[in-house]
Protein backbone atom coordinates (compact mmCIF):
# COMPACT_ATOMS: atom_id res chain seq x y z
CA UNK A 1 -12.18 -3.56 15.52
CA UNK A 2 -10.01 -6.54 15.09
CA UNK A 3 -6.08 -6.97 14.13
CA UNK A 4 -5.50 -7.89 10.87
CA UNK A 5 -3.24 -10.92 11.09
CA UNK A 6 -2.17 -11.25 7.68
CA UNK A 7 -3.22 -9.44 3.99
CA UNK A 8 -5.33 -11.15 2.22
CA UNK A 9 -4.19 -11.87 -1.65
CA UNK A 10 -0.87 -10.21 -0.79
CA UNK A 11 0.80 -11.87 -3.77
CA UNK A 12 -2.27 -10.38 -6.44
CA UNK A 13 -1.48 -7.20 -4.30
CA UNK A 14 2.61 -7.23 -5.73
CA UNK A 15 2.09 -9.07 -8.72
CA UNK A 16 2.63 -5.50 -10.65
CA UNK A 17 5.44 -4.12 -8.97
CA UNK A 18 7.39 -7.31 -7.01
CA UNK A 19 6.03 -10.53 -8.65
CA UNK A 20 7.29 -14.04 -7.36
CA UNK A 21 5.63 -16.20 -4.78
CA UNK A 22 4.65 -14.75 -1.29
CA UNK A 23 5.94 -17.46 0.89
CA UNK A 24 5.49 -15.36 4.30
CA UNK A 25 3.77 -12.41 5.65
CA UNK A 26 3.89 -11.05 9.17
CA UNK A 27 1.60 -8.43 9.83
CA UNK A 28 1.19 -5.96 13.04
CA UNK A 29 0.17 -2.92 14.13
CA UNK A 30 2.45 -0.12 13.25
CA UNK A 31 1.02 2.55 15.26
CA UNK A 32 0.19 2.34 19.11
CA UNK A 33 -3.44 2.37 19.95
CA UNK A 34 -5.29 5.88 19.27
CA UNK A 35 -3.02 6.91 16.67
CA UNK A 36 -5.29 5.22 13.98
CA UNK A 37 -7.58 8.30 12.90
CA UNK A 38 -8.51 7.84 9.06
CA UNK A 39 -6.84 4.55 8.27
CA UNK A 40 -5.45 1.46 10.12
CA UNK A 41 -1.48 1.19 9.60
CA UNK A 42 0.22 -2.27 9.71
CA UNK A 43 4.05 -3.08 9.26
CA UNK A 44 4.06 -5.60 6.75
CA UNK A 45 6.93 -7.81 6.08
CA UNK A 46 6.78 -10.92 3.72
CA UNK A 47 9.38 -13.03 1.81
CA UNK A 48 9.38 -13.36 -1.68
CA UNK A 49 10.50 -16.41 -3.74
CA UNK A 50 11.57 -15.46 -7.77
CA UNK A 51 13.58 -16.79 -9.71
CA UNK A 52 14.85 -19.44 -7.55
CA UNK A 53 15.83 -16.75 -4.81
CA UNK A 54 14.23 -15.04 -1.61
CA UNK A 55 14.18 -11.53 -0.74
CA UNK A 56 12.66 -10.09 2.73
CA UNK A 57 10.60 -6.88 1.77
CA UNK A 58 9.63 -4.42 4.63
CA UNK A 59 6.18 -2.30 4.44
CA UNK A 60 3.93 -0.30 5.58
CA UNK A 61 -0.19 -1.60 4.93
CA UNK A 62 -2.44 1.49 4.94
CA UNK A 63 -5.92 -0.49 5.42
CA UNK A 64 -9.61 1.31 5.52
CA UNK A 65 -11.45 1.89 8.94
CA UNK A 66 -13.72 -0.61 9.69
CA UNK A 67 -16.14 1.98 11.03
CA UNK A 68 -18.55 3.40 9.27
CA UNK A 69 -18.53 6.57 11.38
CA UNK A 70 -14.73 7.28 10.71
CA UNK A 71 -15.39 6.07 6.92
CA UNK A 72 -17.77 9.11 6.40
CA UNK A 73 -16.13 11.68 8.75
CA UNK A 74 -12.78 10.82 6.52
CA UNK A 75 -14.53 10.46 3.32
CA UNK A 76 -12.67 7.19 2.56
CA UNK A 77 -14.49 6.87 -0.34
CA UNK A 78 -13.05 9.29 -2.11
CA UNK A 79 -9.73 9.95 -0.32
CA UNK A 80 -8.63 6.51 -0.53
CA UNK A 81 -9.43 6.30 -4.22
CA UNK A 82 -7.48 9.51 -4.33
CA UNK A 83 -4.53 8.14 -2.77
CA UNK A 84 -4.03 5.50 -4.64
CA UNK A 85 -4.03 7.79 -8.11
CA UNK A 86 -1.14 9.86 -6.13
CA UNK A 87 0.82 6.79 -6.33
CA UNK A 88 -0.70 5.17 -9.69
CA UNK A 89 -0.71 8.46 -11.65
CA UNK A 90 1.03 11.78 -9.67
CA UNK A 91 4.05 10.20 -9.24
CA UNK A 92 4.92 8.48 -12.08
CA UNK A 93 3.39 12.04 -14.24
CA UNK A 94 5.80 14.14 -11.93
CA UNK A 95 9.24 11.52 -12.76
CA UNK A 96 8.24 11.38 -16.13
CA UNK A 97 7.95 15.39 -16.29
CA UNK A 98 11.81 15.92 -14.97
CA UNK A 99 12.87 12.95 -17.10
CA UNK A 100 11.23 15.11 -20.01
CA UNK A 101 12.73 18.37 -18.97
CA UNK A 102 16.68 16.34 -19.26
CA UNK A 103 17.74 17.19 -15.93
CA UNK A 104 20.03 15.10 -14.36
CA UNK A 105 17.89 15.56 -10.74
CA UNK A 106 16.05 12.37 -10.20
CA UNK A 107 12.93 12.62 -7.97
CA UNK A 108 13.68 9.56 -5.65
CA UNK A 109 12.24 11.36 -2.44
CA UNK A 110 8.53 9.56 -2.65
CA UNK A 111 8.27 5.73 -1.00
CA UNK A 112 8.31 2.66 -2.79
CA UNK A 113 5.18 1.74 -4.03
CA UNK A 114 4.37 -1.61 -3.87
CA UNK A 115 0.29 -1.69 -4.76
CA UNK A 116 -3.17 -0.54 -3.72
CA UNK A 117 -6.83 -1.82 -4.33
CA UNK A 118 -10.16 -0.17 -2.45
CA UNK A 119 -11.39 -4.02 -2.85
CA UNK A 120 -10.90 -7.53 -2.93
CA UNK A 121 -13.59 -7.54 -5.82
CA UNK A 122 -11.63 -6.30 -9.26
CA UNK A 123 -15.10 -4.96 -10.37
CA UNK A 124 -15.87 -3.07 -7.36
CA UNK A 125 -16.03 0.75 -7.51
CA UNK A 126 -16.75 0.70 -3.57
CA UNK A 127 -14.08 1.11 -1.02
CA UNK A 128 -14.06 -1.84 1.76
CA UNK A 129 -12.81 -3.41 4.42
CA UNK A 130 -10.31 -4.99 1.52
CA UNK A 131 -8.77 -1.98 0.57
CA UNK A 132 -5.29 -1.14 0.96
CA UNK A 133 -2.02 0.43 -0.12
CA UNK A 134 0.89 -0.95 0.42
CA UNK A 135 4.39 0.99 0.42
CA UNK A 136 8.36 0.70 1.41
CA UNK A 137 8.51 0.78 5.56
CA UNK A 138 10.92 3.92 5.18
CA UNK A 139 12.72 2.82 8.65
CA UNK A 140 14.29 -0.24 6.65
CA UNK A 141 15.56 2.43 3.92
């Protein structure tokens, strides 16, 4: 199973949350070898350029397994789709909630969310070696 040495279509990956031009991206393994069980983790850091400035932005890339044996025993068709709706859909249905109920507690205690995809192919309903969700590195926080 190879390194991944950079994400590919990092800037459609942002476009939602960060926008701006990806004009770097350094990408390596975030865990030491053997810790990878149902996913591949990468630290992530690339430099944005918007609005005539750059900002550094440090993540965390939670990738698929490549092998089709880990794939089923983890279900990473469905889990993976599932994560991503705890970020898309969970979270923002849970911070909406509180904001409803007019309590002053924000819930701030989840990691930035930067984007997520199961596939380089918008019209894809399969989870591949493309997908991948991409939050705040919570050591830079």
């Amino acid at each position: 199973m190879g390194q991944k040495t950079d994400i590919p279509d990092l800037e459609g990956l942002i476009k939602d949350t960060i926008g701006g031009h990806v004009i770097e991206q350094q990408v390596a393994s975030l865990l030491p070898p053997g810790e990878n069980y149902g996913s591949i983790m990468y630290k992530v850091d690339f430099t944005v350029r918007k609005d005539g400035t750059e900002k550094v932005y440090h993540t965390v890339a939670k990738c698929t397994p490549l092998n089709a044996f880990t794939q089923k025993m983890f279900n990473t068709q469905e889990t993976f789709k599932g994560e991503i709706a705890w970020y898309t859909t969970v979270i923002p249905a849970l911070k909406q909630f509180v904001k409803e109920q007019g309590t002053e507690q924000k819930i701030d205690f989840f990691q930035k969310y930067y984007g997520g995809r199961i596939s380089l192919d918008p019209a894809s309903e399969r989870v591949d070696a493309d997908g991948v969700i991409l939050t705040e590195n919570l050591k830079y926080s």
